[in-house]
PDB file of N, CA and C in Angstrom:
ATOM      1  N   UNK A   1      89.127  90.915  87.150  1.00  0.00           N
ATOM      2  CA  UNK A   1      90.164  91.711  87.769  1.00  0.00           C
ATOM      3  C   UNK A   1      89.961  91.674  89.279  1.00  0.00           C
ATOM      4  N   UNK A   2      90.859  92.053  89.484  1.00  0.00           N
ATOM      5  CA  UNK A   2      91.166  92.004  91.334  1.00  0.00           C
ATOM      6  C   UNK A   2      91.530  93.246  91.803  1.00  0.00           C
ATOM      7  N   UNK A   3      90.922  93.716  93.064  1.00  0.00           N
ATOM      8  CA  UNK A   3      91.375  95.384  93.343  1.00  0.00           C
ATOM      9  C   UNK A   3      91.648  94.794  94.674  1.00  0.00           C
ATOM     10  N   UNK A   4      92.858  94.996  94.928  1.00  0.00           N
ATOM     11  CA  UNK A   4      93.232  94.590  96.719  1.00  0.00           C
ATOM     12  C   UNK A   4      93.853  95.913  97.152  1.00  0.00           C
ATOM     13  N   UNK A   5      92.858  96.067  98.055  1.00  0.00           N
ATOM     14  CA  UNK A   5      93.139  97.849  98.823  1.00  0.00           C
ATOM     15  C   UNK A   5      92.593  97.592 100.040  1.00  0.00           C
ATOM     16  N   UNK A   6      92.464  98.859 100.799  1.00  0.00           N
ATOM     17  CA  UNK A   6      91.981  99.120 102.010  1.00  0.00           C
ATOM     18  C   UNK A   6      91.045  99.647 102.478  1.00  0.00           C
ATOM     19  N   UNK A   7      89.802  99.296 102.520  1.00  0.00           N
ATOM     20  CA  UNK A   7      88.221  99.933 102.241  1.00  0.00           C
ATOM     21  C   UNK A   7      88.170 101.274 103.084  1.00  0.00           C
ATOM     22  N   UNK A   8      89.202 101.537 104.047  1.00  0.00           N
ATOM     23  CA  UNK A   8      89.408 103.069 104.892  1.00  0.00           C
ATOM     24  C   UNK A   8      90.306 104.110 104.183  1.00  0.00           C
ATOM     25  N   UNK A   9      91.475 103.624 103.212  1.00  0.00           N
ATOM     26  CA  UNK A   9      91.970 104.377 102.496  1.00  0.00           C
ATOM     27  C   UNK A   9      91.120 104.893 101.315  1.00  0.00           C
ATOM     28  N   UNK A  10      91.376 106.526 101.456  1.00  0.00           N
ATOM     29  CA  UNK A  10      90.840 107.493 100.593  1.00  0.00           C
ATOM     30  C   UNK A  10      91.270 107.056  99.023  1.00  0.00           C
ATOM     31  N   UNK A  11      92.559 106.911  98.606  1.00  0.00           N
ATOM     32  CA  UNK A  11      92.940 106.721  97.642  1.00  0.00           C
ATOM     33  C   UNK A  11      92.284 105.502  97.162  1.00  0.00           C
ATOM     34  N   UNK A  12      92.114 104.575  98.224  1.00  0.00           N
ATOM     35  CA  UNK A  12      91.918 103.011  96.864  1.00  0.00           C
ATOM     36  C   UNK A  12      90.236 103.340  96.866  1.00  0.00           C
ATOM     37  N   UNK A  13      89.569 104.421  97.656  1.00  0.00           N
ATOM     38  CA  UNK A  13      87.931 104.348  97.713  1.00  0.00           C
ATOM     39  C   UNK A  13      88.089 105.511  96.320  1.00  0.00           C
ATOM     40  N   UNK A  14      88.357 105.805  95.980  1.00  0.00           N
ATOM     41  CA  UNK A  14      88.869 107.058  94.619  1.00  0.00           C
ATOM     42  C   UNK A  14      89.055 105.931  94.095  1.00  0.00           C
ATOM     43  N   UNK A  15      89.993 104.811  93.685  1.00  0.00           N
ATOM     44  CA  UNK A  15      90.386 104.199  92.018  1.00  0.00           C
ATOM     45  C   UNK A  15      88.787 103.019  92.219  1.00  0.00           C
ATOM     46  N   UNK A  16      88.245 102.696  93.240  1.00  0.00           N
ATOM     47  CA  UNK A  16      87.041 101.972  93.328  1.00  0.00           C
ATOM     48  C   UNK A  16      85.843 102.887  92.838  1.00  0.00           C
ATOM     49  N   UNK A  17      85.797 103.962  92.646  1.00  0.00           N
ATOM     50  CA  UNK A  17      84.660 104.952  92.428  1.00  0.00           C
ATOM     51  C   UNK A  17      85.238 105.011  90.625  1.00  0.00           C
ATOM     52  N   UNK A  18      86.483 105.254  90.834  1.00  0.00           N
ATOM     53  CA  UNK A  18      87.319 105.009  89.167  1.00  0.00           C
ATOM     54  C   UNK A  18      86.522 104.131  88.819  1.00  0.00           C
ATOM     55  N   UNK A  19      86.591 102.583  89.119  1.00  0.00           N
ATOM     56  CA  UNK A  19      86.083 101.452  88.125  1.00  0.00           C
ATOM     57  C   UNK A  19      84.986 101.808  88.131  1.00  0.00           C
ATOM     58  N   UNK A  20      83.985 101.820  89.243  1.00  0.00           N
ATOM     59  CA  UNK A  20      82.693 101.808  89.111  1.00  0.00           C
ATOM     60  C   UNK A  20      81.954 102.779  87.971  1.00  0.00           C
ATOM     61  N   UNK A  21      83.090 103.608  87.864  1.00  0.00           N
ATOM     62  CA  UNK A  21      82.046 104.345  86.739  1.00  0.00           C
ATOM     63  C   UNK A  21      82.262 104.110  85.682  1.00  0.00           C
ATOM     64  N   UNK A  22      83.229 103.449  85.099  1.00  0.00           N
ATOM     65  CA  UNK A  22      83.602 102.789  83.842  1.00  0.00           C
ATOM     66  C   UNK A  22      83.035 101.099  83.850  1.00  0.00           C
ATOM     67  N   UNK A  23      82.426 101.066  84.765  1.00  0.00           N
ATOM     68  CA  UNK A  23      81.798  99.619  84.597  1.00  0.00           C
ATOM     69  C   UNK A  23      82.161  98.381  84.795  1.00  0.00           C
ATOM     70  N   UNK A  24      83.591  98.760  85.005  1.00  0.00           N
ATOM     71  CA  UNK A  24      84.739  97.213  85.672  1.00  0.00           C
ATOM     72  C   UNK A  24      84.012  96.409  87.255  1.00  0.00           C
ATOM     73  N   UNK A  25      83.680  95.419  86.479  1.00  0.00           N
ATOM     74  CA  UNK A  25      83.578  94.232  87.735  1.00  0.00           C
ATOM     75  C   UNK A  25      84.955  93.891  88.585  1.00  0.00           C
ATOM     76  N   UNK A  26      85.139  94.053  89.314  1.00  0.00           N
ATOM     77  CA  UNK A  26      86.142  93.435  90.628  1.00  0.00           C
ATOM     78  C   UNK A  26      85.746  92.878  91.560  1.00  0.00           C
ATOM     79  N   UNK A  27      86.816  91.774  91.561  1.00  0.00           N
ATOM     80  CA  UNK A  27      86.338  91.180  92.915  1.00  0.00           C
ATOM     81  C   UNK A  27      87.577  91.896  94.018  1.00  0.00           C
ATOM     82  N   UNK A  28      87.090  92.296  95.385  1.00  0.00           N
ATOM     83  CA  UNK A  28      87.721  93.158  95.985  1.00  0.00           C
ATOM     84  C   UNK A  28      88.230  92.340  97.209  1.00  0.00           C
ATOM     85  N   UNK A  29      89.454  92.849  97.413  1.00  0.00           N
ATOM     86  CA  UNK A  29      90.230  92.027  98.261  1.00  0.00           C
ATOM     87  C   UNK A  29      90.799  93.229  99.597  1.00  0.00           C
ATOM     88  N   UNK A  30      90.446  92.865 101.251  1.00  0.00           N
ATOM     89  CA  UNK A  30      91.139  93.383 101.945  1.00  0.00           C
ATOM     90  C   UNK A  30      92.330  93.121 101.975  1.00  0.00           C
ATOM     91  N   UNK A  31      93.708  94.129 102.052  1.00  0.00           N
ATOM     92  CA  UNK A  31      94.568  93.989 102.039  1.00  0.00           C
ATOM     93  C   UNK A  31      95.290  93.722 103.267  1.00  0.00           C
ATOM     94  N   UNK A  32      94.228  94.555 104.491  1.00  0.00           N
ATOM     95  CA  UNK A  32      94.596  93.694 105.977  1.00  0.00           C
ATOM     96  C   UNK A  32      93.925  92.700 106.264  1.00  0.00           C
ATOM     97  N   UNK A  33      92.906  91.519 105.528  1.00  0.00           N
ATOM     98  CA  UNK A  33      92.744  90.504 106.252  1.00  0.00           C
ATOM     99  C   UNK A  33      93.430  89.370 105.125  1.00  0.00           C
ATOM    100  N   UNK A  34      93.680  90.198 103.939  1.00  0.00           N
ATOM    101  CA  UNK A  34      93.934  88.784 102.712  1.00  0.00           C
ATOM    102  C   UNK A  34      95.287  89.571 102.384  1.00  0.00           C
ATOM    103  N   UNK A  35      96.339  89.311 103.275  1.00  0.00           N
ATOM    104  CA  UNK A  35      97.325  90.365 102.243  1.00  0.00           C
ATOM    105  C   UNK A  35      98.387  89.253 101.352  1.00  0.00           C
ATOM    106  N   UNK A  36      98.411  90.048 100.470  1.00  0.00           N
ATOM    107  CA  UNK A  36      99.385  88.910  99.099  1.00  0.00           C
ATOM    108  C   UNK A  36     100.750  87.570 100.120  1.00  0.00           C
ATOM    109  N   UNK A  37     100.624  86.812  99.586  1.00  0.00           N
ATOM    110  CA  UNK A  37     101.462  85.797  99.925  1.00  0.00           C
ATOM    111  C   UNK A  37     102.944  86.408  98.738  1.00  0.00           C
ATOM    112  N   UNK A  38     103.897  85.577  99.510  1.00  0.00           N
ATOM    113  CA  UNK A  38     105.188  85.599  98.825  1.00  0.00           C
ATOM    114  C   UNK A  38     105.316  85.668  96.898  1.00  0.00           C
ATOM    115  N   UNK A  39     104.284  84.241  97.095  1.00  0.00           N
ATOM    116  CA  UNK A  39     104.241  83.478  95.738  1.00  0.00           C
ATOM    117  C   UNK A  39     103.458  84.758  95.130  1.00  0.00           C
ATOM    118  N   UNK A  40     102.320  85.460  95.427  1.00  0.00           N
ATOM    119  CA  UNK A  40     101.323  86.155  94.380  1.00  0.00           C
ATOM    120  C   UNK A  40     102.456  87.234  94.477  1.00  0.00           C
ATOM    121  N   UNK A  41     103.208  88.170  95.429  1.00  0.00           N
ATOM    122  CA  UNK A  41     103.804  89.477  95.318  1.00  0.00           C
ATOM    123  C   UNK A  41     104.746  89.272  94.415  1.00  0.00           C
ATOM    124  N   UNK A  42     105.509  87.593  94.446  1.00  0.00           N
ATOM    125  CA  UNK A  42     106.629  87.781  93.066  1.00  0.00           C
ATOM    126  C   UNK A  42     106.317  87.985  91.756  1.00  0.00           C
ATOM    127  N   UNK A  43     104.603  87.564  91.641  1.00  0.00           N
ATOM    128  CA  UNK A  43     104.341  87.087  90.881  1.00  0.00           C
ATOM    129  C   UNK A  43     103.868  88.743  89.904  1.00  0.00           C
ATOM    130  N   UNK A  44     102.956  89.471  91.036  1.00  0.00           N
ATOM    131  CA  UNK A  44     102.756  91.043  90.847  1.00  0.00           C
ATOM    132  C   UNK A  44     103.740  91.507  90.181  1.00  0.00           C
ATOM    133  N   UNK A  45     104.830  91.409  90.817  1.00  0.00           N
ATOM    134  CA  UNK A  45     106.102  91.857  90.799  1.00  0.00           C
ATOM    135  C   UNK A  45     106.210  91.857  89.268  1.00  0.00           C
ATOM    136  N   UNK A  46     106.460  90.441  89.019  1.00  0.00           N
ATOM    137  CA  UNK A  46     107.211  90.106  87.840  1.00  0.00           C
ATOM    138  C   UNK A  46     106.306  90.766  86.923  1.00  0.00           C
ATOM    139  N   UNK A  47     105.035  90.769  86.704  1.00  0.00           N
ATOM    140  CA  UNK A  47     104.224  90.999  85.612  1.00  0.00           C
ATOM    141  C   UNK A  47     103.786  92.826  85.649  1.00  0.00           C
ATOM    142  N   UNK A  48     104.257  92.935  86.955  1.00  0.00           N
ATOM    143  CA  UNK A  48     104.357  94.266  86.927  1.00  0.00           C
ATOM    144  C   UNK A  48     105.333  95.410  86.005  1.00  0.00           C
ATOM    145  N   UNK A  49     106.407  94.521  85.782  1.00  0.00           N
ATOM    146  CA  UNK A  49     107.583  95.524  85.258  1.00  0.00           C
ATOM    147  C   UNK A  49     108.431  96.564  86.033  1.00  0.00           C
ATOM    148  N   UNK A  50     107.951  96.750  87.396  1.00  0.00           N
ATOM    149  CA  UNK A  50     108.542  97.648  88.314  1.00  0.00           C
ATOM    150  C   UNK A  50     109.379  97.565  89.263  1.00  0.00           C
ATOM    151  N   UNK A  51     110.298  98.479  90.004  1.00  0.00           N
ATOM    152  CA  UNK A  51     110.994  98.085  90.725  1.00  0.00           C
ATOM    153  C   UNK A  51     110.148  97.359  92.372  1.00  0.00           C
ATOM    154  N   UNK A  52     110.794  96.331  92.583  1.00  0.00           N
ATOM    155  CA  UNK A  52     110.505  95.989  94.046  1.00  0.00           C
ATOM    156  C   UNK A  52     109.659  97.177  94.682  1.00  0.00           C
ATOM    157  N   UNK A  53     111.053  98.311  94.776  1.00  0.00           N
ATOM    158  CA  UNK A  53     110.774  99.391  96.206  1.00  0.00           C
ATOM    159  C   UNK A  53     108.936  99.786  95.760  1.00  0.00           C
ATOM    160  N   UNK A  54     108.651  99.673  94.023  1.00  0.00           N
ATOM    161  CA  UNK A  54     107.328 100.947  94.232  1.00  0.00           C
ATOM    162  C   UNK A  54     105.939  99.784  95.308  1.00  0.00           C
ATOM    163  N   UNK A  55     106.419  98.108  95.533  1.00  0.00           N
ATOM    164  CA  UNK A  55     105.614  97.667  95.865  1.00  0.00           C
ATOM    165  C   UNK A  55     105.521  98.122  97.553  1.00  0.00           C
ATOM    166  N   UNK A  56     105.988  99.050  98.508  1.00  0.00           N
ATOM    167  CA  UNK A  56     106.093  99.024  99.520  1.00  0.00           C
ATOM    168  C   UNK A  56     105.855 100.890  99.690  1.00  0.00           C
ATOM    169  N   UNK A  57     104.874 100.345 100.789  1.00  0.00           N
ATOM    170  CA  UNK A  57     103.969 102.023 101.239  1.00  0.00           C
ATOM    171  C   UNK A  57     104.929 102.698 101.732  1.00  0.00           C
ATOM    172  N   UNK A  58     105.632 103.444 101.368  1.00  0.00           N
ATOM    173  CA  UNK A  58     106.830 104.269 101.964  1.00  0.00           C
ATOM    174  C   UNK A  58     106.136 105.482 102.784  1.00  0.00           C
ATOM    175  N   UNK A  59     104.646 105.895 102.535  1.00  0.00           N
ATOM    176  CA  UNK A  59     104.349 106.773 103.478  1.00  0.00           C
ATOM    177  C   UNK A  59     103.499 106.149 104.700  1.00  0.00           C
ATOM    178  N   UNK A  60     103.488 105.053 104.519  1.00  0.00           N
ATOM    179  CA  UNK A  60     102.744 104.165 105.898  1.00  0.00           C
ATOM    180  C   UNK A  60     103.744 104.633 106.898  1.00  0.00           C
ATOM    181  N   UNK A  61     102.891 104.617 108.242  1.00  0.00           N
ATOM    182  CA  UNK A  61     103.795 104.442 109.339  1.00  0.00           C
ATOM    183  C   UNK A  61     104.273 103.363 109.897  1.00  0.00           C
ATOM    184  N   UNK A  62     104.269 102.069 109.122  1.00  0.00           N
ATOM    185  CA  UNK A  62     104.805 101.028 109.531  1.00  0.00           C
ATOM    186  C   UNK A  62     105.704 100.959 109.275  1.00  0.00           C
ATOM    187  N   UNK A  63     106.180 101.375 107.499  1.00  0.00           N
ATOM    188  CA  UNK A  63     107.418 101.806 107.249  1.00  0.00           C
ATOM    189  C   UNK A  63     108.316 102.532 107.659  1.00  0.00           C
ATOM    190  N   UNK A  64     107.601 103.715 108.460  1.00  0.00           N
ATOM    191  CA  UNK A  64     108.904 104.633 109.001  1.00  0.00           C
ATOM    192  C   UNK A  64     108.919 104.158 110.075  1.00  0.00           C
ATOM    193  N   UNK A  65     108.388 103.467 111.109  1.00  0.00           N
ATOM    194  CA  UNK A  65     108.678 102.829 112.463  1.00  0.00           C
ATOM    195  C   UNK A  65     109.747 101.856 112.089  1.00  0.00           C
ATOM    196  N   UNK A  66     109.872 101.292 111.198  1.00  0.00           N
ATOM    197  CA  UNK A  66     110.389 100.403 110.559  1.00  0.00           C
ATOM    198  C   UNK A  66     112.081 100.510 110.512  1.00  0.00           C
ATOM    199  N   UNK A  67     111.422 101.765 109.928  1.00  0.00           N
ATOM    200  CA  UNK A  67     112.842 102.196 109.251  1.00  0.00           C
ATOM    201  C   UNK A  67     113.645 101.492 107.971  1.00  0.00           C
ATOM    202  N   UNK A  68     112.629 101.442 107.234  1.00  0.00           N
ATOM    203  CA  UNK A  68     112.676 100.509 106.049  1.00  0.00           C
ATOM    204  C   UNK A  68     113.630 101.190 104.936  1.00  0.00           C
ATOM    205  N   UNK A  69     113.572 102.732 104.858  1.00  0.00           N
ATOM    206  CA  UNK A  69     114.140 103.708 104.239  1.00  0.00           C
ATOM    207  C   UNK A  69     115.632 102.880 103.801  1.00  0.00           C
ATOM    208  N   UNK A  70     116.173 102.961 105.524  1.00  0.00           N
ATOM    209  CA  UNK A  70     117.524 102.460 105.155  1.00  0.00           C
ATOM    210  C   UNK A  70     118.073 101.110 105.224  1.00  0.00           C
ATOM    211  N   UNK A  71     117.020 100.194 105.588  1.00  0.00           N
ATOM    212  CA  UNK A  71     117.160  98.979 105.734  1.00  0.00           C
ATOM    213  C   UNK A  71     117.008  97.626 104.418  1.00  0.00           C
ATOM    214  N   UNK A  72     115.932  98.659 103.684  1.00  0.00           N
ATOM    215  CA  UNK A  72     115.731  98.070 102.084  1.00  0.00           C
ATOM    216  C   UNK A  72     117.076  98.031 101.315  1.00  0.00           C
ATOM    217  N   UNK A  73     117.865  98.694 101.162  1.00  0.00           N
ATOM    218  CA  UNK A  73     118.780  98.643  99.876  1.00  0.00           C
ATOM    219  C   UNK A  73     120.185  97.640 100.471  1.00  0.00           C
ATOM    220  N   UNK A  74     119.982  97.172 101.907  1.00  0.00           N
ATOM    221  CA  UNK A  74     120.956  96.169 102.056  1.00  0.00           C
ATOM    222  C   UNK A  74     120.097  94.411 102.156  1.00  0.00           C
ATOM    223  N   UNK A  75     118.752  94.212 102.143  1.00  0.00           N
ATOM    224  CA  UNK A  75     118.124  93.457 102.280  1.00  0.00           C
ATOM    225  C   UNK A  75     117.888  93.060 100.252  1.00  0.00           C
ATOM    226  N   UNK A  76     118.189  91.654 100.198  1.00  0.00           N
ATOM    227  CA  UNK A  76     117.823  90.534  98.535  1.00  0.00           C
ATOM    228  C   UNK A  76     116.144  90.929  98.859  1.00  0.00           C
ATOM    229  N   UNK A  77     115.879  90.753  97.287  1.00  0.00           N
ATOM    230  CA  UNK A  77     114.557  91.041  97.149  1.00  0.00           C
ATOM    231  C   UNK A  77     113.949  89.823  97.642  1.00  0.00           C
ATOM    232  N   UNK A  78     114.105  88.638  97.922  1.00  0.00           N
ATOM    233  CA  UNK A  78     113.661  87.314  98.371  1.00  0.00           C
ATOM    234  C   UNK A  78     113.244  88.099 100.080  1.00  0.00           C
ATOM    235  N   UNK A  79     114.022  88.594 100.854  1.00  0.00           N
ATOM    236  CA  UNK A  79     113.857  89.212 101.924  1.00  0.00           C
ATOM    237  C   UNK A  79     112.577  90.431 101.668  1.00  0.00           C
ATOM    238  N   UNK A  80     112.833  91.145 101.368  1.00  0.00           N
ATOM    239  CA  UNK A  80     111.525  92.219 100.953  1.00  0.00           C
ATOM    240  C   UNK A  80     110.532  91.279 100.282  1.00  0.00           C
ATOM    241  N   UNK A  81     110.410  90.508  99.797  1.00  0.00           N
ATOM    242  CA  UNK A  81     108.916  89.770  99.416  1.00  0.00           C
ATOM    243  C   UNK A  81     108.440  89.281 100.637  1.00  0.00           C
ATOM    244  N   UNK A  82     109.563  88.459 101.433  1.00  0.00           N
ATOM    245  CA  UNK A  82     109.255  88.071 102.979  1.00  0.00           C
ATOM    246  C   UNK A  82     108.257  89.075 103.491  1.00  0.00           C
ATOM    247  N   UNK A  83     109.089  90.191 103.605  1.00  0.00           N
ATOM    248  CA  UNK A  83     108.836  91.334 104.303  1.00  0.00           C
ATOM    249  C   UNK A  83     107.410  91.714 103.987  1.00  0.00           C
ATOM    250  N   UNK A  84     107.397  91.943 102.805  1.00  0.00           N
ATOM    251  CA  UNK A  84     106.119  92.502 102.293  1.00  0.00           C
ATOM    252  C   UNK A  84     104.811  91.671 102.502  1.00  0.00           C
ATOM    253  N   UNK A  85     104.704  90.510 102.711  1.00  0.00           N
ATOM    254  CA  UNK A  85     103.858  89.461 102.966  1.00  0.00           C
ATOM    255  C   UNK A  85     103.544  89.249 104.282  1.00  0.00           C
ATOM    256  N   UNK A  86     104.013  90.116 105.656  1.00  0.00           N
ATOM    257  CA  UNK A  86     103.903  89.689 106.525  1.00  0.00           C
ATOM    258  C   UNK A  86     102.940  91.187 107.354  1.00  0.00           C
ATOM    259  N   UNK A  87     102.458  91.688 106.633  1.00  0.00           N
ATOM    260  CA  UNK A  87     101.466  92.412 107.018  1.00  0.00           C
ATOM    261  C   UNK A  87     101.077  93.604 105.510  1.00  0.00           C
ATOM    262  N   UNK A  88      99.944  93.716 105.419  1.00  0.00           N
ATOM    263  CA  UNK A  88      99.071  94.542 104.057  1.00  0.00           C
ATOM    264  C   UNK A  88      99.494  95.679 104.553  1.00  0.00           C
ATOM    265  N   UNK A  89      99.969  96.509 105.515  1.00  0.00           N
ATOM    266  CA  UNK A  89     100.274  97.682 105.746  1.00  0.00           C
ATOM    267  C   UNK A  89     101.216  98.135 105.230  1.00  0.00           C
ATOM    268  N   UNK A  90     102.320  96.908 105.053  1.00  0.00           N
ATOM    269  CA  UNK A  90     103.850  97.563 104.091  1.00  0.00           C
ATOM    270  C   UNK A  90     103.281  97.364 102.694  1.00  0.00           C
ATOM    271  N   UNK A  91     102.362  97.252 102.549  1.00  0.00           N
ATOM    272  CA  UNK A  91     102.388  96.880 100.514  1.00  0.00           C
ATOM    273  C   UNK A  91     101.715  98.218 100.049  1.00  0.00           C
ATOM    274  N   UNK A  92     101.832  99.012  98.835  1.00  0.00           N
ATOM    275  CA  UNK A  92     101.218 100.051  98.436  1.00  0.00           C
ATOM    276  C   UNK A  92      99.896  99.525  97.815  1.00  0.00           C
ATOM    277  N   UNK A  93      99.502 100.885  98.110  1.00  0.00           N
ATOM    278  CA  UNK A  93      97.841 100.192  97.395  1.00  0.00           C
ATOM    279  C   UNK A  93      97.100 101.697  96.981  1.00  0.00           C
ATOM    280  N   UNK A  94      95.993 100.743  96.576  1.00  0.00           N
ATOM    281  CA  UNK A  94      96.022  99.845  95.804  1.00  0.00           C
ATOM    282  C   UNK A  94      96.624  99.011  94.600  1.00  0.00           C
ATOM    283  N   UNK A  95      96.356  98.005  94.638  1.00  0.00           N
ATOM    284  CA  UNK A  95      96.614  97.216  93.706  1.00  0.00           C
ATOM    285  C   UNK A  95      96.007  96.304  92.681  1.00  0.00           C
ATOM    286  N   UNK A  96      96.277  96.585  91.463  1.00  0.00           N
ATOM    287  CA  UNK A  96      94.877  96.221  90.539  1.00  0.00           C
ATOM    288  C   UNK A  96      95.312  94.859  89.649  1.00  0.00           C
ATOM    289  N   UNK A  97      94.925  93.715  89.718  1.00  0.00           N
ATOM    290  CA  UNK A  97      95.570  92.426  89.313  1.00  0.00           C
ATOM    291  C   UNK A  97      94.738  92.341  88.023  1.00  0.00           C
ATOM    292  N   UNK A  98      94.940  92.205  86.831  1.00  0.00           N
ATOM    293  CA  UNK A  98      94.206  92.006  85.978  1.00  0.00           C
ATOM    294  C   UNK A  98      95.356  90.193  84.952  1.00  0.00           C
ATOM    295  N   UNK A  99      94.664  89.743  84.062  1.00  0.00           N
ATOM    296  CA  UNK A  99      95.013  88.586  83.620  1.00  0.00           C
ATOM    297  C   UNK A  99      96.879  89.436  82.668  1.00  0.00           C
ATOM    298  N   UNK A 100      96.494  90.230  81.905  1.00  0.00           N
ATOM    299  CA  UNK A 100      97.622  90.494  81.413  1.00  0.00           C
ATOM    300  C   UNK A 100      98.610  91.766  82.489  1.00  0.00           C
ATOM    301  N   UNK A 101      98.256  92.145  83.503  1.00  0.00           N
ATOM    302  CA  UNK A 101      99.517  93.484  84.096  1.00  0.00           C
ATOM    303  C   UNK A 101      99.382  93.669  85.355  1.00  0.00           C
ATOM    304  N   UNK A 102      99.207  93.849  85.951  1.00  0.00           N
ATOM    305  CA  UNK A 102      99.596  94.318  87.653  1.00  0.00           C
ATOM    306  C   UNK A 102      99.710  96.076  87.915  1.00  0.00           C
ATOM    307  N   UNK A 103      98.637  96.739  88.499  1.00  0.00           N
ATOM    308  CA  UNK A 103      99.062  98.268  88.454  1.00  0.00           C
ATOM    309  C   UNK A 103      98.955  98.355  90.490  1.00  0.00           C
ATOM    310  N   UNK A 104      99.947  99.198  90.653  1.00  0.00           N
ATOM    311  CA  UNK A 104     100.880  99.244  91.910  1.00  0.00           C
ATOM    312  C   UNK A 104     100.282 100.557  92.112  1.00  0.00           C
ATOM    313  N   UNK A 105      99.210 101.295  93.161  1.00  0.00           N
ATOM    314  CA  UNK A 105      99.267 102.786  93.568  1.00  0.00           C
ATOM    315  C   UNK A 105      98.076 103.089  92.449  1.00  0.00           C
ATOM    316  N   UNK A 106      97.805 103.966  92.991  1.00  0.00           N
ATOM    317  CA  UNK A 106      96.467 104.775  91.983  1.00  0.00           C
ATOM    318  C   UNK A 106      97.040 105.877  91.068  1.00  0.00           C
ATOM    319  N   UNK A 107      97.120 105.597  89.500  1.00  0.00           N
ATOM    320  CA  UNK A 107      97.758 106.456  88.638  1.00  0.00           C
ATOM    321  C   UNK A 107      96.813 105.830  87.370  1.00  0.00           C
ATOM    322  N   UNK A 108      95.868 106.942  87.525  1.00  0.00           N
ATOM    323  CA  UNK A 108      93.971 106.708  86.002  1.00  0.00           C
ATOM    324  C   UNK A 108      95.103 106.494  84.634  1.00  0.00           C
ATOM    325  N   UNK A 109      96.041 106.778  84.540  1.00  0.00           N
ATOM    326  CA  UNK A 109      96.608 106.713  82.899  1.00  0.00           C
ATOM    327  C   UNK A 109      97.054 105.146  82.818  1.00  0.00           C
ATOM    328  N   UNK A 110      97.500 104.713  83.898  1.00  0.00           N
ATOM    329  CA  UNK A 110      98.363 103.297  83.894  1.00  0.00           C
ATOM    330  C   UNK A 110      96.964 102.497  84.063  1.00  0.00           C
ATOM    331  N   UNK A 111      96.336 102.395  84.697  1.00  0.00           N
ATOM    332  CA  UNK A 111      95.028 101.837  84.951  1.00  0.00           C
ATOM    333  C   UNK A 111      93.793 101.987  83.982  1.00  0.00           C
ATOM    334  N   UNK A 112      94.095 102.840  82.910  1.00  0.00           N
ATOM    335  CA  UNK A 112      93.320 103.059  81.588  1.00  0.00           C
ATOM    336  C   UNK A 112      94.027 102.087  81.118  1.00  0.00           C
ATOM    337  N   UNK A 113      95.487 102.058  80.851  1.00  0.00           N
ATOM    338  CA  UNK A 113      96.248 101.373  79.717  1.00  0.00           C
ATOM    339  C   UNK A 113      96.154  99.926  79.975  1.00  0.00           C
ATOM    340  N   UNK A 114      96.176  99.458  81.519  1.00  0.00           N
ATOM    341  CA  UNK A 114      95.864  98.196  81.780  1.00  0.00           C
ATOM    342  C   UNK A 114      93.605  97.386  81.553  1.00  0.00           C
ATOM    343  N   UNK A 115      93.199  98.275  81.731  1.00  0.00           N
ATOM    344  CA  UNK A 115      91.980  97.911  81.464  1.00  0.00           C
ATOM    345  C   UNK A 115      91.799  97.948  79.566  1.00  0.00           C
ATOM    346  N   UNK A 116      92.428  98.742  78.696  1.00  0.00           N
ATOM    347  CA  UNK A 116      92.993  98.420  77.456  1.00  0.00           C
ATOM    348  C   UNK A 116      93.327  97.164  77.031  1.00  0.00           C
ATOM    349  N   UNK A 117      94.494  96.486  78.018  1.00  0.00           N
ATOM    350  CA  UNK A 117      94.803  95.587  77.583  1.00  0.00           C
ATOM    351  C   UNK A 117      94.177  94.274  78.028  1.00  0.00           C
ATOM    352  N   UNK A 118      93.196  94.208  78.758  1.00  0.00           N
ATOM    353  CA  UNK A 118      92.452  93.335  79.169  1.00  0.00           C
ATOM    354  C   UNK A 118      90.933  93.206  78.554  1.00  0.00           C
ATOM    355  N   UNK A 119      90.815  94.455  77.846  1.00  0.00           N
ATOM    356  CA  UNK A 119      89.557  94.585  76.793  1.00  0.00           C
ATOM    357  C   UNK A 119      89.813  93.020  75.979  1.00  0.00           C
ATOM    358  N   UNK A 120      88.287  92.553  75.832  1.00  0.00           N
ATOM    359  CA  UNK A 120      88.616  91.110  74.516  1.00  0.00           C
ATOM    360  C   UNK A 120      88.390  91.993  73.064  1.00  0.00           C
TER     361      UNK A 120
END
């Protein structure tokens, strides 16, 4: 599995203290020096099941400088993958890549159900 977060954010140092105590190996990914390419976010995306918008930090301040609020719902999702790939600050995080699911944001029930399904 793959945990791509932000080693200063509180939240992804909480779902990293999560694995660690359940014993999950990750390999850990900065999200500001390695942030997802086009190809891996469609790819999140798709295997995620979720809408586009939950992949984008709506409480970052890059977003509200941005002004992404109102600028997202006239922009193709081909544009927001752009978007999202061109700095780790617009992407929510953490983000937990496992072989079968993709979990978007720190939520222990979705991230139980995905370490479930990655059990052999």
């Amino acid at each position: 599995m793959v945990l791509i977060w932000h080693p200063n954010c509180s939240t992804c140092k909480k779902a990293k203290q999560w694995l660690d105590a359940r014993g999950v190996a990750c390999t850990l990914r900065d999200i500001r020096t390695e942030n997802p390419t086009v190809e891996e976010l469609r790819d999140f995306w798709n295997r995620s099941g979720l809408p586009l918008k939950r992949f984008f930090n709506t409480s970052g301040q890059l977003y509200r400088s941005m002004e992404l609020g109102a600028r997202l719902p006239q922009m193709s999702e081909e544009e927001q993958l752009e978007l999202l790939s061109t700095d780790g600050m617009l992407v929510r995080r953490p983000l937990l890549v496992g072989a079968r699911g993709v979990c978007v944001g720190f939520r222990e029930a979705e991230w139980q159900s995905l370490l479930e399904q990655e059990a052999p």
